[in-house]
Protein backbone atom coordinates (compact mmCIF):
# COMPACT_ATOMS: atom_id res chain seq x y z
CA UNK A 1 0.00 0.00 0.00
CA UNK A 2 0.96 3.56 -0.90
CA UNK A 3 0.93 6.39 1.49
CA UNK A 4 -1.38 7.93 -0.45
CA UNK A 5 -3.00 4.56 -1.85
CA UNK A 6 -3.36 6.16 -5.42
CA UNK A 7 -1.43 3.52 -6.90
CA UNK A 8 -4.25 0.94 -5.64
CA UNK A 9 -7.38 2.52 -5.66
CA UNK A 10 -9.49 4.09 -8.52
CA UNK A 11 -12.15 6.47 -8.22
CA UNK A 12 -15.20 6.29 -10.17
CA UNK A 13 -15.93 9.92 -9.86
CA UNK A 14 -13.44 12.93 -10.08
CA UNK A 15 -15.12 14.60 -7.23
CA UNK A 16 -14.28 11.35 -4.81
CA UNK A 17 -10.76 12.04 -6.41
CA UNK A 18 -10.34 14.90 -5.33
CA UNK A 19 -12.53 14.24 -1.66
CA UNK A 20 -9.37 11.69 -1.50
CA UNK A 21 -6.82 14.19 -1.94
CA UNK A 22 -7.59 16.79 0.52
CA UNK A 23 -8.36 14.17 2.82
CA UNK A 24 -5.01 12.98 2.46
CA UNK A 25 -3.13 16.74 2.58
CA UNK A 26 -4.85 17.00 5.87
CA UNK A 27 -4.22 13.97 7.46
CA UNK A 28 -0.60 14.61 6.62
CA UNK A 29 -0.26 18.63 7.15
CA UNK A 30 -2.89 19.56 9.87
CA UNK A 31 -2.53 15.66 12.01
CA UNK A 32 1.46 14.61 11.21
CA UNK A 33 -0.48 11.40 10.07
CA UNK A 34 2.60 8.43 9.92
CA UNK A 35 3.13 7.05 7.09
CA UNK A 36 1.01 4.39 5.21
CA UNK A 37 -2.14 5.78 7.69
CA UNK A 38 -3.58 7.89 4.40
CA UNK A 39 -3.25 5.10 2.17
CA UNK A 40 -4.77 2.68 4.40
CA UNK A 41 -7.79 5.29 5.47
CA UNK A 42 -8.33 5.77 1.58
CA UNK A 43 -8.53 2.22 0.31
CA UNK A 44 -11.52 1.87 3.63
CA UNK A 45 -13.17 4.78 2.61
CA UNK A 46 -12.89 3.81 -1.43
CA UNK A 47 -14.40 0.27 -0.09
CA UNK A 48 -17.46 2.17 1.71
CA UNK A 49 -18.20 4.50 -1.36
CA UNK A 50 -18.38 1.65 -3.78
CA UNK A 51 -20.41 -0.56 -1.71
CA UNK A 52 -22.99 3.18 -1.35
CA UNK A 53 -22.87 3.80 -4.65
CA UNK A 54 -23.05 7.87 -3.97
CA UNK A 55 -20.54 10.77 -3.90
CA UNK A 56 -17.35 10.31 -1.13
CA UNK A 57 -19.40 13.37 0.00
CA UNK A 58 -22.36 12.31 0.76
CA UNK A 59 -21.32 9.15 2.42
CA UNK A 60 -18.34 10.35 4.75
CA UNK A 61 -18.88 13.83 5.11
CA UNK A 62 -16.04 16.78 4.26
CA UNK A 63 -13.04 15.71 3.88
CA UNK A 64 -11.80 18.29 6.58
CA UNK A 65 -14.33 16.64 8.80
CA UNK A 66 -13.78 12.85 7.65
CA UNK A 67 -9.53 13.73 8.22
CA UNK A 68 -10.24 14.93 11.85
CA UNK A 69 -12.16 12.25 12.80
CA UNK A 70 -9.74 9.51 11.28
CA UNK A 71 -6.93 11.49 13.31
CA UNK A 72 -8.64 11.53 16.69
CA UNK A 73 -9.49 7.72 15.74
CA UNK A 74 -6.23 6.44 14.48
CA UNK A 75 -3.62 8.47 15.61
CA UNK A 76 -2.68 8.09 19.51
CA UNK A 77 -3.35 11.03 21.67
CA UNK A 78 0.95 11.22 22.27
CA UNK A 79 1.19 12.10 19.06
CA UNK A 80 -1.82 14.49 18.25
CA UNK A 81 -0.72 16.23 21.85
CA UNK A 82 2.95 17.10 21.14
CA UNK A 83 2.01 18.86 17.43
CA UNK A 84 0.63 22.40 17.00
CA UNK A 85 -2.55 23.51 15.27
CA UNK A 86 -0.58 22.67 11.76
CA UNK A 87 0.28 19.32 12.60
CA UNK A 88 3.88 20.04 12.93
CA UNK A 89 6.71 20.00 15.69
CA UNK A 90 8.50 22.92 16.70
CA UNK A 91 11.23 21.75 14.36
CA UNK A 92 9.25 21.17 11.74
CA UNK A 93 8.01 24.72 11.97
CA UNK A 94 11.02 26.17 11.95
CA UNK A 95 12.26 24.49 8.63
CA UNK A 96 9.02 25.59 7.39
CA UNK A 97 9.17 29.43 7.95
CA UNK A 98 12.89 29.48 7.18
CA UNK A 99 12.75 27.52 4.34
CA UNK A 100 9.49 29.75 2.61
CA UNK A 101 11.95 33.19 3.68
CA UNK A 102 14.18 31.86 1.26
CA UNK A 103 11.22 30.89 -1.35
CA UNK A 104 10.03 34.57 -1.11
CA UNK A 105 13.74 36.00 -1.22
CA UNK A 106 14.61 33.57 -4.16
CA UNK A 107 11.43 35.41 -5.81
CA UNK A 108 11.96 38.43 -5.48
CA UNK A 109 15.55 38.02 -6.41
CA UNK A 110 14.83 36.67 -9.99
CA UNK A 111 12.01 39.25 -10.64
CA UNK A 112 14.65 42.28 -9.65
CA UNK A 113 16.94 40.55 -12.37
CA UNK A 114 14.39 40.67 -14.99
CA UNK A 115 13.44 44.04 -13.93
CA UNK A 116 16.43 45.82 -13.11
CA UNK A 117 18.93 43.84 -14.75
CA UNK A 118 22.22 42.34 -14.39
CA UNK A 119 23.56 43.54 -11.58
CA UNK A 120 21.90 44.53 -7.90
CA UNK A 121 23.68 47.51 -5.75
CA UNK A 122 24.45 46.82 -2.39
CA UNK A 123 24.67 49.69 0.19
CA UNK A 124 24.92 50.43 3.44
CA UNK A 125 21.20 51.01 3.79
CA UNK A 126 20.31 48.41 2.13
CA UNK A 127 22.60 45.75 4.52
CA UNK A 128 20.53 47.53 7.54
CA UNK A 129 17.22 46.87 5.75
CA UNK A 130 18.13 43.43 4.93
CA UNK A 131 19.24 42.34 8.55
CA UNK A 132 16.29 43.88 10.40
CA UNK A 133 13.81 41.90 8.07
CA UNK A 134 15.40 38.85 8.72
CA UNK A 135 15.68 39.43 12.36
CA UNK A 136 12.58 40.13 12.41
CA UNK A 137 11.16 37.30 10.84
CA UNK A 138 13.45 34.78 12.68
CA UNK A 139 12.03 36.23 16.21
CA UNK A 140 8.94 36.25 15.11
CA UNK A 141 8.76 32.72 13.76
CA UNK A 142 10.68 31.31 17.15
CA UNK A 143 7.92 33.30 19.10
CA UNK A 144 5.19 31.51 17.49
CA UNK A 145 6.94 28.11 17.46
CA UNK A 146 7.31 28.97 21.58
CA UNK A 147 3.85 30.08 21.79
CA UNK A 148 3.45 26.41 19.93
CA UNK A 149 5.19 24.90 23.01
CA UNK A 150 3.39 26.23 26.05
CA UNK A 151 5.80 28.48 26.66
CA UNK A 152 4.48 31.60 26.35
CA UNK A 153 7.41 33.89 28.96
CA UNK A 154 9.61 32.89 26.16
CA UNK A 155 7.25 33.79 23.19
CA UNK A 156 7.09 37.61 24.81
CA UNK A 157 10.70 37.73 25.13
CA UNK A 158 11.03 36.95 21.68
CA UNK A 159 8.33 39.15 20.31
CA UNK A 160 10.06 41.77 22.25
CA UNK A 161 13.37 40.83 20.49
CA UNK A 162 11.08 41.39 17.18
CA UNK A 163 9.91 45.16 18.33
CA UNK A 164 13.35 45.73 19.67
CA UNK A 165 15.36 44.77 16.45
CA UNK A 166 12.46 46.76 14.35
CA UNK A 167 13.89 49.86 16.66
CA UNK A 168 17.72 48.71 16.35
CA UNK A 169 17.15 49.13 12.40
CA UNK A 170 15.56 52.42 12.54
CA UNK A 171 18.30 53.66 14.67
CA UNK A 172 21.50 52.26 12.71
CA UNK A 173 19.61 53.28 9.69
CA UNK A 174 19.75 56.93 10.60
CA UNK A 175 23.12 56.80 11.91
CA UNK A 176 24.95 54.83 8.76
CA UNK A 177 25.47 56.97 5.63
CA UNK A 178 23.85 55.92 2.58
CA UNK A 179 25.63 55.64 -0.65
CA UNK A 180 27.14 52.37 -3.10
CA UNK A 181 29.27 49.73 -1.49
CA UNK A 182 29.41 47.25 -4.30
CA UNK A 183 27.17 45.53 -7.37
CA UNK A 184 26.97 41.87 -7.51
CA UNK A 185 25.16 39.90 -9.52
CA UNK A 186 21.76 38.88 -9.14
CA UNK A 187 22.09 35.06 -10.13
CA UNK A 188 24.18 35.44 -7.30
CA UNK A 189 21.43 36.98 -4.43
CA UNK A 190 19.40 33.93 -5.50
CA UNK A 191 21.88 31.15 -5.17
CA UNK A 192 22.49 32.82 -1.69
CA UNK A 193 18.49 32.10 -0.87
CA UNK A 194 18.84 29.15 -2.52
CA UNK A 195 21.92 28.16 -0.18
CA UNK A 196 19.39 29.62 2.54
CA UNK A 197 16.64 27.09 2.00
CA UNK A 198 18.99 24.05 1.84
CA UNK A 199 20.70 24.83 5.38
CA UNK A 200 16.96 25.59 6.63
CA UNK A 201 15.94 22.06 4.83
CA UNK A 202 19.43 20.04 6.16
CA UNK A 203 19.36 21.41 9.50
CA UNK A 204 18.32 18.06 11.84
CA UNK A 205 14.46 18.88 13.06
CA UNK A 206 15.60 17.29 16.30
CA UNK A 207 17.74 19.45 17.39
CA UNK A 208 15.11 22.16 17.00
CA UNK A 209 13.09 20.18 19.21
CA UNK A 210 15.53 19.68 21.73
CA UNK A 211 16.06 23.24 21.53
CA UNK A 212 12.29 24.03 22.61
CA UNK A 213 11.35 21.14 24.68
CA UNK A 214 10.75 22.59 28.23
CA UNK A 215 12.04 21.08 31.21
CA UNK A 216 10.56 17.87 32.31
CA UNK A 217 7.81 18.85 35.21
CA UNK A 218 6.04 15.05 36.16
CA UNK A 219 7.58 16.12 39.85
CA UNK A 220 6.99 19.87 40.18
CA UNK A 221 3.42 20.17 40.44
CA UNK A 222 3.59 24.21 40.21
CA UNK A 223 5.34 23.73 37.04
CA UNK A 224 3.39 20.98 35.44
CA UNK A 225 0.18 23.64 36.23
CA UNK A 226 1.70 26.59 35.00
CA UNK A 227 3.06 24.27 31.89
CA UNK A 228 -0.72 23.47 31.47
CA UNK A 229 -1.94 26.81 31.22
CA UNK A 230 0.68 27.89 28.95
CA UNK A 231 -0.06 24.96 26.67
CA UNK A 232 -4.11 25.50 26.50
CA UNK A 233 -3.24 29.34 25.88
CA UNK A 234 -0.24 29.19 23.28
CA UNK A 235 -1.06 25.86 21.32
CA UNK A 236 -4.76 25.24 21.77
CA UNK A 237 -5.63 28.71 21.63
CA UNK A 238 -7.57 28.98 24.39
CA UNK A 239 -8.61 32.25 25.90
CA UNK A 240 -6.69 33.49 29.26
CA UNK A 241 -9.87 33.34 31.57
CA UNK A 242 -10.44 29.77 31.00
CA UNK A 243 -7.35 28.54 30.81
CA UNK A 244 -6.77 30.06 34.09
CA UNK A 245 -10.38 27.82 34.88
CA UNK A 246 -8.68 24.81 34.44
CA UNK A 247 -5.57 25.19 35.46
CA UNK A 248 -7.53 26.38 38.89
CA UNK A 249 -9.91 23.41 38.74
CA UNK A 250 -6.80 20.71 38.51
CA UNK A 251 -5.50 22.57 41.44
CA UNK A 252 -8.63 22.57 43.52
CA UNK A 253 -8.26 18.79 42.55
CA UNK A 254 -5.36 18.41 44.18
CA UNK A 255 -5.32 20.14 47.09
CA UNK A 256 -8.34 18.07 48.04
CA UNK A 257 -7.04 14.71 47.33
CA UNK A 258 -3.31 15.17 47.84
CA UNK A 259 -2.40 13.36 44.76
CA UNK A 260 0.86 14.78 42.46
CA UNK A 261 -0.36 15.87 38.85
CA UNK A 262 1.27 13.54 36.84
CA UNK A 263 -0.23 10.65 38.83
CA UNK A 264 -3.67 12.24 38.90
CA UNK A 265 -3.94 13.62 35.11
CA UNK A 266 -1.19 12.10 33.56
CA UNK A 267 0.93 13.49 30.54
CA UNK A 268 0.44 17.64 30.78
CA UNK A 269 0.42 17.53 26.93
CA UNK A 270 -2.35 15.02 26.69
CA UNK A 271 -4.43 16.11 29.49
CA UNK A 272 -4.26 20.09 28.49
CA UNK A 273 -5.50 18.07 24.40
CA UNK A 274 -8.01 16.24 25.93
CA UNK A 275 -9.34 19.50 27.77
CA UNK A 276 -8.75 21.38 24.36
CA UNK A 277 -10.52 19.09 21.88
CA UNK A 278 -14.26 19.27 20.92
CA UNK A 279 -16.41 21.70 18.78
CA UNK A 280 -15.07 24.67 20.12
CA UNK A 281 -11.50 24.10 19.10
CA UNK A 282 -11.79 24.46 15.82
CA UNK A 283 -13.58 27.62 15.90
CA UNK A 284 -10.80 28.96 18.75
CA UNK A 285 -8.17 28.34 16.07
CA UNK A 286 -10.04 29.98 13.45
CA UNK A 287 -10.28 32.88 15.71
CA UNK A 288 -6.74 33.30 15.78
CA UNK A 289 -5.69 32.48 12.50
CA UNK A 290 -7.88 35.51 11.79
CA UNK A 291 -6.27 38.11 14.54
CA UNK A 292 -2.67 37.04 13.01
CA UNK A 293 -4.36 37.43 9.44
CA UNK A 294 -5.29 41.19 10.53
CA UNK A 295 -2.45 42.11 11.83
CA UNK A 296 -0.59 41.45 9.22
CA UNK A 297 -2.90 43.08 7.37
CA UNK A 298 -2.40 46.23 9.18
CA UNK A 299 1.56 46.28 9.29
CA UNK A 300 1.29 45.66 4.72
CA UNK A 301 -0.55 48.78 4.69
CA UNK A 302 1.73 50.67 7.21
CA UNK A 303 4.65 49.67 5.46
CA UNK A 304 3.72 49.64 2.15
CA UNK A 305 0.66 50.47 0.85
CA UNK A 306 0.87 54.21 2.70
CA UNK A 307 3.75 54.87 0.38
CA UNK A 308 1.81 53.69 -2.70
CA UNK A 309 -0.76 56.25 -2.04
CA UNK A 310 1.54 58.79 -1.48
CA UNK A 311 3.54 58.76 -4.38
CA UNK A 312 1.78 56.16 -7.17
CA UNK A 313 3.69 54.58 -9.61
CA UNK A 314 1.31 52.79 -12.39
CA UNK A 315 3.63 51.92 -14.47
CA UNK A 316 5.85 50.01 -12.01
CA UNK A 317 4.63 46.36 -11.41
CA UNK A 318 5.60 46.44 -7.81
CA UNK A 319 2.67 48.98 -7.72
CA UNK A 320 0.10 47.09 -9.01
CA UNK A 321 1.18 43.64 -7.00
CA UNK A 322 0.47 45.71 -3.95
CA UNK A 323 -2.93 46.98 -4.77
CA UNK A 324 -3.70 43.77 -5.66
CA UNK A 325 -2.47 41.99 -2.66
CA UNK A 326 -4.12 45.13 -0.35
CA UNK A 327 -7.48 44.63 -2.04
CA UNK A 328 -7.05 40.11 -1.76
CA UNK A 329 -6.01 41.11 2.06
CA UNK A 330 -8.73 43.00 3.00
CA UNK A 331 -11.36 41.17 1.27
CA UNK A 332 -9.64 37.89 3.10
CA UNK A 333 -10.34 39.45 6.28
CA UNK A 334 -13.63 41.32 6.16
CA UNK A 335 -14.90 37.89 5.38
CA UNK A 336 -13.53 36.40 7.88
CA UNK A 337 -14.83 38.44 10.30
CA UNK A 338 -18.13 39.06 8.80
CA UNK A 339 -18.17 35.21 9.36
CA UNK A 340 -17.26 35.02 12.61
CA UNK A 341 -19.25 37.64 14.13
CA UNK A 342 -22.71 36.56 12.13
CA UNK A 343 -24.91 35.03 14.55
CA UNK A 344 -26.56 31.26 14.03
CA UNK A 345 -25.19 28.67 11.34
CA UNK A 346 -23.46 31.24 8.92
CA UNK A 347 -20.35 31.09 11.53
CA UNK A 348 -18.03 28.80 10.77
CA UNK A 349 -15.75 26.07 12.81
CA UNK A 350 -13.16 26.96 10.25
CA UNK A 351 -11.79 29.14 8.07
């Protein structure tokens, strides 16, 4: 059998085709299904829709749906409770963000060449620029991959580092004086991003891991509570007040029947999934995706867009890319909060 169990089972219908695939995508990217689980959940569910004789559809439900319920069926709660919303490890994520900086700088680097040509000046500005972006993304990216992790002291710290390395830029930026230090070649910017996304790629995912795996807390009873609350908050996205709930209801558990944590709930990770999971979670994680989605969408028009509008360009292509990604951002995000703030059935568990 396959991991994706193509190679032994044929669909009837293009529509249970393509039911199959995004079942498959996320089983692997939203549950870290192992492999040969999609293949074998596919040749089941091909088994079930013959024997019906209807749609994949109609039969199992959405895919999204029919994926979650195969993960919290077949995959062991160990596994589901030591992955973030994305299915992925904190290593994982790391590659991940690191790996699609490069992507976007490889990008950008071949459309300059077309563009501008040849050859791409370096100055001293430009250096600044160039470090505080990437600083800025790195810290950002290990704040969310802490925030992943329970460990949410950490994740301020590094947002901090973020806002404090967006100040460090401004600063040396003002202070170093512009003008040419050298041209070098753009093939040679994008075999530097290229270089980039291998060492993101080839760097072990373990040591990552390693890297954010908190101390162990089965005999600290403070710390496997306060590890429980950060863990509901940062990677179930739970709000503060009940997190806090919980975290005050295990207590109140304890104190009355003098048990240690890890005896009475077991694993923190598992116990804080097991509080986590149900209808509610999915909606909790749409509800953030969307707050990080308008954000974002507030710092591309700060940065950006604001200069557009003061001094438009349409002839330049960089000009019209933004407008276009402006207007896709904003009509991304007005719909996703028109959805989650309309009352009754149009609200959605995901977005």
């Amino acid at each position: 059998m396959t991991r994706t169990g193509k190679a032994d089972v044929s669909w009837a219908r293009e529509a249970d085709e393509e039911w199959a695939a995004v079942v498959e995508l996320r089983l692997v990217l939203d549950h870290d299904a192992p492999a040969g689980l999609a293949g074998t959940v596919l040749a089941e569910a091909h088994e079930v829709v013959t024997e019906a004789g209807l749609p994949a559809e109609e039969v199992l439900g959405a895919p999204e749906a029919y994926a979650r319920a195969v993960a919290r069926e077949r995959i062991s709660e160990e596994q589901r409770a030591r992955v973030d919303a994305h299915g992925l490890l904190p290593g994982e994520r790391v590659t991940a963000s690191l790996a699609v900086l490069g992507g976007v700088g490889l990008v950008l680097s071949v459309v300059r060449w077309f563009e501008n040509g040849l050859w791409a000046t370096v100055s001293r500005e430009g250096i600044t620029f160039f470090l505080t972006v990437v600083g800025v993304i790195v810290l950002g990216t290990l704040a969310f991959v802490a925030r992943a992790t329970g460990r949410m002291r950490a994740t301020w710290g590094l947002l901090a580092g973020a806002v404090a390395a967006v100040g460090a830029g401004a600063a040396v930026a003002t202070l170093v004086p512009d003008g040419r230090l050298f041209d070098v070649p753009q093939p040679v910017l994008a075999l530097g991003c290229v270089a980039w996304m291998w060492g993101a790629v080839a760097f072990p995912d373990a040591v990552l891991d390693r890297w954010f795996a908190p101390a162990p807390v089965a005999g600290d009873d403070a710390r496997w509570l306060g590890r429980l609350g950060g863990l509901l908050r940062g990677r179930h996205a739970m709000r503060a007040a009940e997190a806090r709930g919980h975290v005050r209801e295990a207590r109140q558990h304890l104190a009355a029947s003098g048990e240690r944590a890890a005896d009475a709930f077991g694993d923190v990770e598992v116990y804080a999934l097991r509080l986590a999971e149900g209808p509610a979670r999915e909606g909790r994680l749409a509800r953030r995706k969307l707050y990080g989605a308008t954000a974002l969408g507030v710092l591309f028009a700060a940065t950006v867009l604001v200069d557009d509008v003061r001094d438009p360009d349409p002839t330049s292509f960089w000009f019209w890319l933004h407008c276009a990604a402006g207007v896709y951002w904003a009509g991304y995000v007005l719909r996703g909060w028109w959805r989650l703030l309309a009352p009754g059935p149009r609200r959605p568990e995901t977005d």
